[in-house]
PDB file of N, CA and C in Angstrom:
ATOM      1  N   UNK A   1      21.724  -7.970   0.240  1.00  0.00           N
ATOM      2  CA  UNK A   1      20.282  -8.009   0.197  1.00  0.00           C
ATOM      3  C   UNK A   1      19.769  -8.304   1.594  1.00  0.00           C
ATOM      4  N   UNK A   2      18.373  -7.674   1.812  1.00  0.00           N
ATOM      5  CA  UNK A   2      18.277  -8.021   3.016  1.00  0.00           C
ATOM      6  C   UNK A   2      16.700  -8.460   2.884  1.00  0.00           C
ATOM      7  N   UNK A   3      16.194  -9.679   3.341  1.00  0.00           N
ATOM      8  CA  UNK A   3      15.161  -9.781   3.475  1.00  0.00           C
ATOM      9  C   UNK A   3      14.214 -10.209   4.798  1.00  0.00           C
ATOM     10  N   UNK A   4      13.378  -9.517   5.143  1.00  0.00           N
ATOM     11  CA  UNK A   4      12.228  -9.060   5.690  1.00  0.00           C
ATOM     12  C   UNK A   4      10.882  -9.705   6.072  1.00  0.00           C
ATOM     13  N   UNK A   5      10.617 -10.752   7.058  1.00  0.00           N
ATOM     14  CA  UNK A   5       9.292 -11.318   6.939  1.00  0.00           C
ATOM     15  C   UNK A   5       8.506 -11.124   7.896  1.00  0.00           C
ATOM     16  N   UNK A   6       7.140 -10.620   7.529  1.00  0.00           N
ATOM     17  CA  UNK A   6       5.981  -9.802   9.131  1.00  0.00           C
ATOM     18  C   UNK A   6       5.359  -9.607   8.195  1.00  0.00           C
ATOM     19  N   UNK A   7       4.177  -8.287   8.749  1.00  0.00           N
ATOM     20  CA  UNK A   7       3.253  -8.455   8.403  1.00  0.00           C
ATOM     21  C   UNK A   7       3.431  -7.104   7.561  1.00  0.00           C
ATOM     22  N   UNK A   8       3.016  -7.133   6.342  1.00  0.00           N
ATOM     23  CA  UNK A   8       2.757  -6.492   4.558  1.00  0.00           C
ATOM     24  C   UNK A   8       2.043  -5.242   5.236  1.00  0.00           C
ATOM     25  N   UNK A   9       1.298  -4.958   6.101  1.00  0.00           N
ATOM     26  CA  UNK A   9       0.141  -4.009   6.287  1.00  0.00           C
ATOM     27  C   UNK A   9       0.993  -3.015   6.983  1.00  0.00           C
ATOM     28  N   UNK A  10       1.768  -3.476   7.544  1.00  0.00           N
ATOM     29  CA  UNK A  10       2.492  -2.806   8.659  1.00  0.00           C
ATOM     30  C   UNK A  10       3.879  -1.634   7.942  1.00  0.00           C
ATOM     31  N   UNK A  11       4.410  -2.075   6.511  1.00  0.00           N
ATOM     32  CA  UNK A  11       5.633  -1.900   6.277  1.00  0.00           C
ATOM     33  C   UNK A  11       6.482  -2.128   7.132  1.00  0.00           C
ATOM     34  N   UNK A  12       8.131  -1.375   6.729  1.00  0.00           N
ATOM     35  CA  UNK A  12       9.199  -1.819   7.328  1.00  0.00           C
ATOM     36  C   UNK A  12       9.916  -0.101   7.600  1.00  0.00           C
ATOM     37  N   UNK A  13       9.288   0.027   8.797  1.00  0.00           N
ATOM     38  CA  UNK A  13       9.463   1.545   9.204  1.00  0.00           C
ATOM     39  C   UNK A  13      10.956   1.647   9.733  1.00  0.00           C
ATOM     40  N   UNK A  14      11.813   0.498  10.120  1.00  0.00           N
ATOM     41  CA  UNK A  14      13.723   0.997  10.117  1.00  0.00           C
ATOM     42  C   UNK A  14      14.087   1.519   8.715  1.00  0.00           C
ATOM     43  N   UNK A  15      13.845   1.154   7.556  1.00  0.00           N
ATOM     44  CA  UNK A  15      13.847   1.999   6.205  1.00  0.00           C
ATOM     45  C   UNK A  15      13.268   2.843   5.458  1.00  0.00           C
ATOM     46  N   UNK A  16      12.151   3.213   5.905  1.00  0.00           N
ATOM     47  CA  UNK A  16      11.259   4.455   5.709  1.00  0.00           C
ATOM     48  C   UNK A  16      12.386   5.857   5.493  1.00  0.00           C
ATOM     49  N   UNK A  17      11.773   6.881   5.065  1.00  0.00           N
ATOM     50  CA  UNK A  17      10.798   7.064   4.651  1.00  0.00           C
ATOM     51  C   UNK A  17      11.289   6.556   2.843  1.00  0.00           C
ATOM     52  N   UNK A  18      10.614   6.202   1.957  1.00  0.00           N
ATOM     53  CA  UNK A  18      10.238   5.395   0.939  1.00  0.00           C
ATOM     54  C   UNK A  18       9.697   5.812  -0.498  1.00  0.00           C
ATOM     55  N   UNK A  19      10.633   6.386  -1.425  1.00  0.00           N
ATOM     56  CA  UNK A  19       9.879   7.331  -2.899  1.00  0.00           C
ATOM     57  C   UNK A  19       8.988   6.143  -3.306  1.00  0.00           C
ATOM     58  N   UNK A  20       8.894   5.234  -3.285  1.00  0.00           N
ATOM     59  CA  UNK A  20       7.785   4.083  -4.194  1.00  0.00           C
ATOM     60  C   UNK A  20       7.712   3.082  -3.097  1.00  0.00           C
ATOM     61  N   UNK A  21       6.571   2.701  -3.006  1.00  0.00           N
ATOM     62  CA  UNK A  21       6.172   1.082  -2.691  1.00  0.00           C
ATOM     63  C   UNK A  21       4.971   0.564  -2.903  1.00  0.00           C
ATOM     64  N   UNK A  22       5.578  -0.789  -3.725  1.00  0.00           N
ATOM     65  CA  UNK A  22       4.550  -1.582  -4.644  1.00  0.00           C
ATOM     66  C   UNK A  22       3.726  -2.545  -3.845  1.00  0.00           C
ATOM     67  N   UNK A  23       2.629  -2.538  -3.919  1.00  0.00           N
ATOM     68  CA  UNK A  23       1.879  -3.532  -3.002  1.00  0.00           C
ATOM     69  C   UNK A  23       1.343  -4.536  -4.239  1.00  0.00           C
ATOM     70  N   UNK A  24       1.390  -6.290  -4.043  1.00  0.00           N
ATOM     71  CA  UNK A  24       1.186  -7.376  -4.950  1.00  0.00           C
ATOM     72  C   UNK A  24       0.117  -8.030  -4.498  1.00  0.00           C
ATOM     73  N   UNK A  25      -0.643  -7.244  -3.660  1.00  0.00           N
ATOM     74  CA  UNK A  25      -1.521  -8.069  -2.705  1.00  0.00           C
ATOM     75  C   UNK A  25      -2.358  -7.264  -2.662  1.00  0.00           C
ATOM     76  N   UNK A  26      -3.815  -7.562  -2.677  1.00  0.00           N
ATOM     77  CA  UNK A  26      -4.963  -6.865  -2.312  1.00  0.00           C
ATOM     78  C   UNK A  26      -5.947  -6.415  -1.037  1.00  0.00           C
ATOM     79  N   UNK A  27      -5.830  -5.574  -0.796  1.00  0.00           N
ATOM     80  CA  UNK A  27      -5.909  -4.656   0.446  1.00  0.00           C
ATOM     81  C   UNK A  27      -7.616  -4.113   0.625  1.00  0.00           C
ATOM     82  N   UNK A  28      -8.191  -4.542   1.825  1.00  0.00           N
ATOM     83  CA  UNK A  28      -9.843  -3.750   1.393  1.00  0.00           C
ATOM     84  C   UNK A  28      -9.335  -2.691   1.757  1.00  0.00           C
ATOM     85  N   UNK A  29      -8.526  -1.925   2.238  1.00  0.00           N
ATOM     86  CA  UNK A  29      -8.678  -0.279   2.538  1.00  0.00           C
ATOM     87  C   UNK A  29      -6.821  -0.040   2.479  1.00  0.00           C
ATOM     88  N   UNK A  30      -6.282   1.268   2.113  1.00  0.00           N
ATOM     89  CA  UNK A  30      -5.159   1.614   2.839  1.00  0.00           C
ATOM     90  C   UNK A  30      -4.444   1.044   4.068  1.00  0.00           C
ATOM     91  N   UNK A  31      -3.717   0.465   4.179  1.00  0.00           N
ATOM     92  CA  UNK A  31      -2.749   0.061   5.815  1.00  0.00           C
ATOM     93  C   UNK A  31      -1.963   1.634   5.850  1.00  0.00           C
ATOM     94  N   UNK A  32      -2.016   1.959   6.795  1.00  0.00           N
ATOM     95  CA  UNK A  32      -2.140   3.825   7.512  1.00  0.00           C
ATOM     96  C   UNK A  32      -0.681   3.584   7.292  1.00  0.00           C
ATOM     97  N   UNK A  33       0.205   2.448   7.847  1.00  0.00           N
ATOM     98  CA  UNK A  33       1.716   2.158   8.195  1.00  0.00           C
ATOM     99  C   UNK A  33       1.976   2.629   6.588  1.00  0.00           C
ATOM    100  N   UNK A  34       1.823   2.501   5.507  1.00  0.00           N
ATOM    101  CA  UNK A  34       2.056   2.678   4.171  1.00  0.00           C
ATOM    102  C   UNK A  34       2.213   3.776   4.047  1.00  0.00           C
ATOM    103  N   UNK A  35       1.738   4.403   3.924  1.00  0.00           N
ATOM    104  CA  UNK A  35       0.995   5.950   3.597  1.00  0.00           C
ATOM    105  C   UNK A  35       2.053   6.830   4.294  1.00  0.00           C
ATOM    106  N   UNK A  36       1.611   6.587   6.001  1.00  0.00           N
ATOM    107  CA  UNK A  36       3.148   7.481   6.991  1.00  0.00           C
ATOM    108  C   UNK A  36       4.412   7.009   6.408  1.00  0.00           C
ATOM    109  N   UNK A  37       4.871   5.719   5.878  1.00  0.00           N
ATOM    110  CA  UNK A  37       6.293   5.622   5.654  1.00  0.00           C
ATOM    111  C   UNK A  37       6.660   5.731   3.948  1.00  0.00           C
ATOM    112  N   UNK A  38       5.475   6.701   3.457  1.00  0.00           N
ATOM    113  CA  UNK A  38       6.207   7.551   2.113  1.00  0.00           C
ATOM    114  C   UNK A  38       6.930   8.465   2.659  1.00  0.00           C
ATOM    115  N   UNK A  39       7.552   8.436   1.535  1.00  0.00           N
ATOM    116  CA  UNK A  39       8.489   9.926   1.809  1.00  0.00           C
ATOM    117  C   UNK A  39       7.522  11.340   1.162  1.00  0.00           C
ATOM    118  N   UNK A  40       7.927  12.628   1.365  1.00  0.00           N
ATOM    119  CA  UNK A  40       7.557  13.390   0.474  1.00  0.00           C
ATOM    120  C   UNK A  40       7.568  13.448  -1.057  1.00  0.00           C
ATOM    121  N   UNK A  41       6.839  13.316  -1.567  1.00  0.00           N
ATOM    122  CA  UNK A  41       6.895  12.909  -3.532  1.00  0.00           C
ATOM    123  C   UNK A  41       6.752  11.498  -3.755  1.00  0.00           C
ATOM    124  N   UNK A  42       6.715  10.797  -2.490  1.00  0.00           N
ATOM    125  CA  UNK A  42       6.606   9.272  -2.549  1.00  0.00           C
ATOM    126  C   UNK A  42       5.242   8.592  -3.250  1.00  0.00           C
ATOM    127  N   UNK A  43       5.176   7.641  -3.707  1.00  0.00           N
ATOM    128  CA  UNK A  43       4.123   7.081  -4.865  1.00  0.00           C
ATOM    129  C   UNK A  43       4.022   5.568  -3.972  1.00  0.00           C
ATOM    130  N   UNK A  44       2.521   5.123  -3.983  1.00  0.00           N
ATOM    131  CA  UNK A  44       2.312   4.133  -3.524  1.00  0.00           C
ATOM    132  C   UNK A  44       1.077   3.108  -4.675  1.00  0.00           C
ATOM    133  N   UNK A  45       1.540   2.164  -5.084  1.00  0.00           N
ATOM    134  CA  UNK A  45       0.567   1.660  -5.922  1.00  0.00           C
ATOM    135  C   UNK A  45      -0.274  -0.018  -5.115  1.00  0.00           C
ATOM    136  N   UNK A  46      -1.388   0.320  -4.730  1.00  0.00           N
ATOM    137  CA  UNK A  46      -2.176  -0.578  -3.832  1.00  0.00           C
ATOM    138  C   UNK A  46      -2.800  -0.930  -4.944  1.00  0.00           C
ATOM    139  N   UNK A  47      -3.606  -2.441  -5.205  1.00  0.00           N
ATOM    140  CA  UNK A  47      -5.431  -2.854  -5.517  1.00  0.00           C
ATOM    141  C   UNK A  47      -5.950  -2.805  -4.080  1.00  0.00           C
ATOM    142  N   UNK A  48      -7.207  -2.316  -3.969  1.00  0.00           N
ATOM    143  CA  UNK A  48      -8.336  -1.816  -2.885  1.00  0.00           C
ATOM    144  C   UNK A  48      -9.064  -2.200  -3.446  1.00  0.00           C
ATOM    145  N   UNK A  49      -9.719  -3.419  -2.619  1.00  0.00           N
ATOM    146  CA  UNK A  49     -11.428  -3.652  -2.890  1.00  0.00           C
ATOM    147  C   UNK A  49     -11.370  -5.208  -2.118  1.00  0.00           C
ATOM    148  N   UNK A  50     -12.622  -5.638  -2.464  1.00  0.00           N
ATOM    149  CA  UNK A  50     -12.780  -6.945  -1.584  1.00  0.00           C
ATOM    150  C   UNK A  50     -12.619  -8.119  -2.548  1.00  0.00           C
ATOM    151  N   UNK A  51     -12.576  -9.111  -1.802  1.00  0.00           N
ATOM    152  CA  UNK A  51     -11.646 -10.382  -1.971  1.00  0.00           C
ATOM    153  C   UNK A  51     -11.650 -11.067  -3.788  1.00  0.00           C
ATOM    154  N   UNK A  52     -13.023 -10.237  -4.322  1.00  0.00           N
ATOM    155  CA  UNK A  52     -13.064 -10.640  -5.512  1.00  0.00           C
ATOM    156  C   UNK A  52     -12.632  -9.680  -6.943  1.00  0.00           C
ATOM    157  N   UNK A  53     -12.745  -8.539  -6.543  1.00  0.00           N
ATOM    158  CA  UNK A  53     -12.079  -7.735  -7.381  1.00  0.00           C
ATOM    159  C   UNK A  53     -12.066  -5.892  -6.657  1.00  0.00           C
ATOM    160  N   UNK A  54     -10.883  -5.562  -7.203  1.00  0.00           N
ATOM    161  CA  UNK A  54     -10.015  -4.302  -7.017  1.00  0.00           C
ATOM    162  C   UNK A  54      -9.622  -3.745  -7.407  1.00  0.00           C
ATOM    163  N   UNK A  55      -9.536  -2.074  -7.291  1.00  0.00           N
ATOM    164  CA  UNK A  55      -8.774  -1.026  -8.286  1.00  0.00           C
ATOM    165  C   UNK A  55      -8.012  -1.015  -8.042  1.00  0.00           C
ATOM    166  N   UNK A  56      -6.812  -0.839  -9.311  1.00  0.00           N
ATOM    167  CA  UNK A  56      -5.538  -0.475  -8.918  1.00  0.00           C
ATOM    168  C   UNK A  56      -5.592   1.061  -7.996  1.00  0.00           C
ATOM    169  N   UNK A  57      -5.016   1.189  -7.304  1.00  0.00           N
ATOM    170  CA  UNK A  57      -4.983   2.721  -7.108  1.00  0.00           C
ATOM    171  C   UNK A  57      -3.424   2.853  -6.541  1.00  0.00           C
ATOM    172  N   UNK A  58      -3.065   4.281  -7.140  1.00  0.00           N
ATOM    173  CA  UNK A  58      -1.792   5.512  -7.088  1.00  0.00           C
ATOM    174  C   UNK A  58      -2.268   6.378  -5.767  1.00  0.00           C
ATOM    175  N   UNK A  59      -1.583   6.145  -5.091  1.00  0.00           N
ATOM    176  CA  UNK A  59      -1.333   6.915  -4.032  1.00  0.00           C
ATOM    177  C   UNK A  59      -0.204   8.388  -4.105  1.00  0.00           C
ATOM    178  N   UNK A  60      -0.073   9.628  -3.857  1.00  0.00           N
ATOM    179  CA  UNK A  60       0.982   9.795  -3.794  1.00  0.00           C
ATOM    180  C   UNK A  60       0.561  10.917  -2.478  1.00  0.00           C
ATOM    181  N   UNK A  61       2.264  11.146  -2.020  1.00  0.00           N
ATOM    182  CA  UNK A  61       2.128  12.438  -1.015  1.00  0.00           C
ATOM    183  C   UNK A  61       3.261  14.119  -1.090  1.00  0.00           C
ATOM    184  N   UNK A  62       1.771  14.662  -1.218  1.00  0.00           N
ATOM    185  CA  UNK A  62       2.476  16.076  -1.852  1.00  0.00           C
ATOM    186  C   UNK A  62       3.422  16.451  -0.979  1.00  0.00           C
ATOM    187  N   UNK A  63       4.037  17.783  -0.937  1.00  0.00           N
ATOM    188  CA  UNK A  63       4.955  17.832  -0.127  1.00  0.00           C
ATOM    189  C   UNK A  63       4.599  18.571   0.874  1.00  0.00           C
ATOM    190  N   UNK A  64       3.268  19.307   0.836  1.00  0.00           N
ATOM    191  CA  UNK A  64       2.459  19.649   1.791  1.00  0.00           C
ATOM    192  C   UNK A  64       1.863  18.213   3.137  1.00  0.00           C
ATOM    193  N   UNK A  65       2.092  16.849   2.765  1.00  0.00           N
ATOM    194  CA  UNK A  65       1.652  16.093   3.694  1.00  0.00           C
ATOM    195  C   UNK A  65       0.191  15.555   2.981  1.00  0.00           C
ATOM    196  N   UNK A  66      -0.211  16.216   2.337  1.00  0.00           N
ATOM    197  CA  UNK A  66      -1.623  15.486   2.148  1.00  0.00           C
ATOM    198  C   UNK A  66      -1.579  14.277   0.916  1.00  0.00           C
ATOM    199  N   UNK A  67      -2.203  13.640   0.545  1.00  0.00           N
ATOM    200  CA  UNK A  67      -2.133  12.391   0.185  1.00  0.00           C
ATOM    201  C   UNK A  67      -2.882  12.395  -1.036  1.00  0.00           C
ATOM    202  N   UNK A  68      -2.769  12.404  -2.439  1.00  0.00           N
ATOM    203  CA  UNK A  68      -3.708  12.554  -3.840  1.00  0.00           C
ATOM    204  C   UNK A  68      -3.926  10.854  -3.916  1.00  0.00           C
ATOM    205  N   UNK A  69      -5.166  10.552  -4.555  1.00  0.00           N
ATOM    206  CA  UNK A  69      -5.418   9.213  -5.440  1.00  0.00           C
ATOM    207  C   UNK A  69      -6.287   9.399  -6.832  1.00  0.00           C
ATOM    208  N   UNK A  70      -5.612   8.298  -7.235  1.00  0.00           N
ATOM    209  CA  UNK A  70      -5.625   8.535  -8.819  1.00  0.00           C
ATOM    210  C   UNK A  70      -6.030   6.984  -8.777  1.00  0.00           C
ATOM    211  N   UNK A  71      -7.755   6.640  -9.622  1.00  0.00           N
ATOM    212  CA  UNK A  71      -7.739   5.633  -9.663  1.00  0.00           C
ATOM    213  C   UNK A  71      -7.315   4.674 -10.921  1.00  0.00           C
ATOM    214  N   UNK A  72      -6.984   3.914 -10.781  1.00  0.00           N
ATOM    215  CA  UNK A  72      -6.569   3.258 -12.461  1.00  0.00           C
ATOM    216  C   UNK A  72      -7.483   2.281 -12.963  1.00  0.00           C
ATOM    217  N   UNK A  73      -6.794   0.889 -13.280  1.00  0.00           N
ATOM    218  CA  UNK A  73      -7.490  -0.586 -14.007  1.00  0.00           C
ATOM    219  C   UNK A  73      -8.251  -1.264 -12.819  1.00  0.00           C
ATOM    220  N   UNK A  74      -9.658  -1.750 -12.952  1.00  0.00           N
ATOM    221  CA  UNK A  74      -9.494  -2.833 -12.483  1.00  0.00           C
ATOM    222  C   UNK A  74      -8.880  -4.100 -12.005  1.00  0.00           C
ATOM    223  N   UNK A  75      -8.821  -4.639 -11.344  1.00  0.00           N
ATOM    224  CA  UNK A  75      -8.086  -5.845 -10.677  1.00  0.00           C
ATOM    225  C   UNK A  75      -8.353  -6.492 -10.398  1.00  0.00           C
ATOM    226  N   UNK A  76      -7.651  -7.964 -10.427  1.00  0.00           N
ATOM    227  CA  UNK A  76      -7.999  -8.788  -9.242  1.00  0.00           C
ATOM    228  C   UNK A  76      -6.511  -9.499  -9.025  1.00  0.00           C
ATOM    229  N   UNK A  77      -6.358  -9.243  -7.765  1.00  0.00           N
ATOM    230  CA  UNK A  77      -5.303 -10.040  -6.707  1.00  0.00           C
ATOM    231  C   UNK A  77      -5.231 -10.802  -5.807  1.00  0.00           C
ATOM    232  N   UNK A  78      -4.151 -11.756  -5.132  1.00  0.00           N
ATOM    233  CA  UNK A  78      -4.356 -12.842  -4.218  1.00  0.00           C
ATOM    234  C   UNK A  78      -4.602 -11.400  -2.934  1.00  0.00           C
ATOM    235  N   UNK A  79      -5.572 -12.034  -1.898  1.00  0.00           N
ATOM    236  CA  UNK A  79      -5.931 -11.290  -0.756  1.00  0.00           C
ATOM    237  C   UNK A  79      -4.126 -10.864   0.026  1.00  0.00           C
ATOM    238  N   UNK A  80      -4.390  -9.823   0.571  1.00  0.00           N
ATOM    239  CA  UNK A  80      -3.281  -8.961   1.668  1.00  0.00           C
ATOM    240  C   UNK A  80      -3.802  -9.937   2.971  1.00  0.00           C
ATOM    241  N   UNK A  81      -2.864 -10.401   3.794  1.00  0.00           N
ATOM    242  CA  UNK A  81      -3.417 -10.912   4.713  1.00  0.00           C
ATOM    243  C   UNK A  81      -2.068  -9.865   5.852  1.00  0.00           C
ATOM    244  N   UNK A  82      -2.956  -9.317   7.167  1.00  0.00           N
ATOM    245  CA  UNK A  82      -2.269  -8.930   8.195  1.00  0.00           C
ATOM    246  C   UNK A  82      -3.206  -8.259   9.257  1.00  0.00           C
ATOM    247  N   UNK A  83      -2.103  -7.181   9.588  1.00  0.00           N
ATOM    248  CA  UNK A  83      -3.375  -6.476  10.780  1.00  0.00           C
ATOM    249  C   UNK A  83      -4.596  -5.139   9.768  1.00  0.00           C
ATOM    250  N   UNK A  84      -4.207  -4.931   8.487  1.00  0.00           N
ATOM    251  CA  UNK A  84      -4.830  -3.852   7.946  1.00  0.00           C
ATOM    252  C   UNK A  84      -5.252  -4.323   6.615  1.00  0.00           C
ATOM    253  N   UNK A  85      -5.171  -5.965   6.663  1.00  0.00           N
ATOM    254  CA  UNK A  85      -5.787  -6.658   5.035  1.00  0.00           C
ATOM    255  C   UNK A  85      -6.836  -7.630   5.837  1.00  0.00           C
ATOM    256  N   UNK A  86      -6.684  -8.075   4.880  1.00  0.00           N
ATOM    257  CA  UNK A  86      -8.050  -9.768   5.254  1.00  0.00           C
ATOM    258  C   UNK A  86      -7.832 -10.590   6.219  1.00  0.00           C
ATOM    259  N   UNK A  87      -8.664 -11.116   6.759  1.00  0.00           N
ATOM    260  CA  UNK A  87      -8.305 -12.183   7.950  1.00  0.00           C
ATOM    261  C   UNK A  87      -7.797 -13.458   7.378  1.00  0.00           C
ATOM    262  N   UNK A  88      -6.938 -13.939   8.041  1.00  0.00           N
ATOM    263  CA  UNK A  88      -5.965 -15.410   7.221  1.00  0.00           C
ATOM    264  C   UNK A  88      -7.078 -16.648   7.485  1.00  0.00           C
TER     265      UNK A  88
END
């Protein structure tokens, strides 16, 4: 096992590229680092919104490169804190 500590917004681009990654933390927008280190067919499940409540949202990336969202449940999660979440 190997574990990993920095900053959540950023991912962990030596293991990229990535079919799934689950975000447990709430994000006001996409972190870009996420998104580039899917793989093709890769699925990303973020909450997006501000500090008090958030959609789940499905990310995925076709194999053309472009990026679909699919919004789901409402949410609410502890804040994303880094360079592309909330200020600590």
């Amino acid at each position: 096992m190997v574990v990993v500590e920095g900053d959540g917004t950023l991912g962990w681009e030596p293991a990229a590229p990535y079919n799934a990654i689950i975000v447990s933390a709430a994000a006001p927008r996409i972190p870009p680092a996420l998104l580039e280190q899917l793989a093709s067919g890769g699925r990303l499940v973020i909450p997006i919104g501000d500090a008090q409540q958030q959609t789940l949202q499905l990310f995925r990336k076709q194999p053309d490169g472009m990026i679909s969202r699919t919004m789901m449940e409402g949410c609410r999660f502890v804040p994303l804190i880094g360079r592309h979440g909330f200020a600590a």
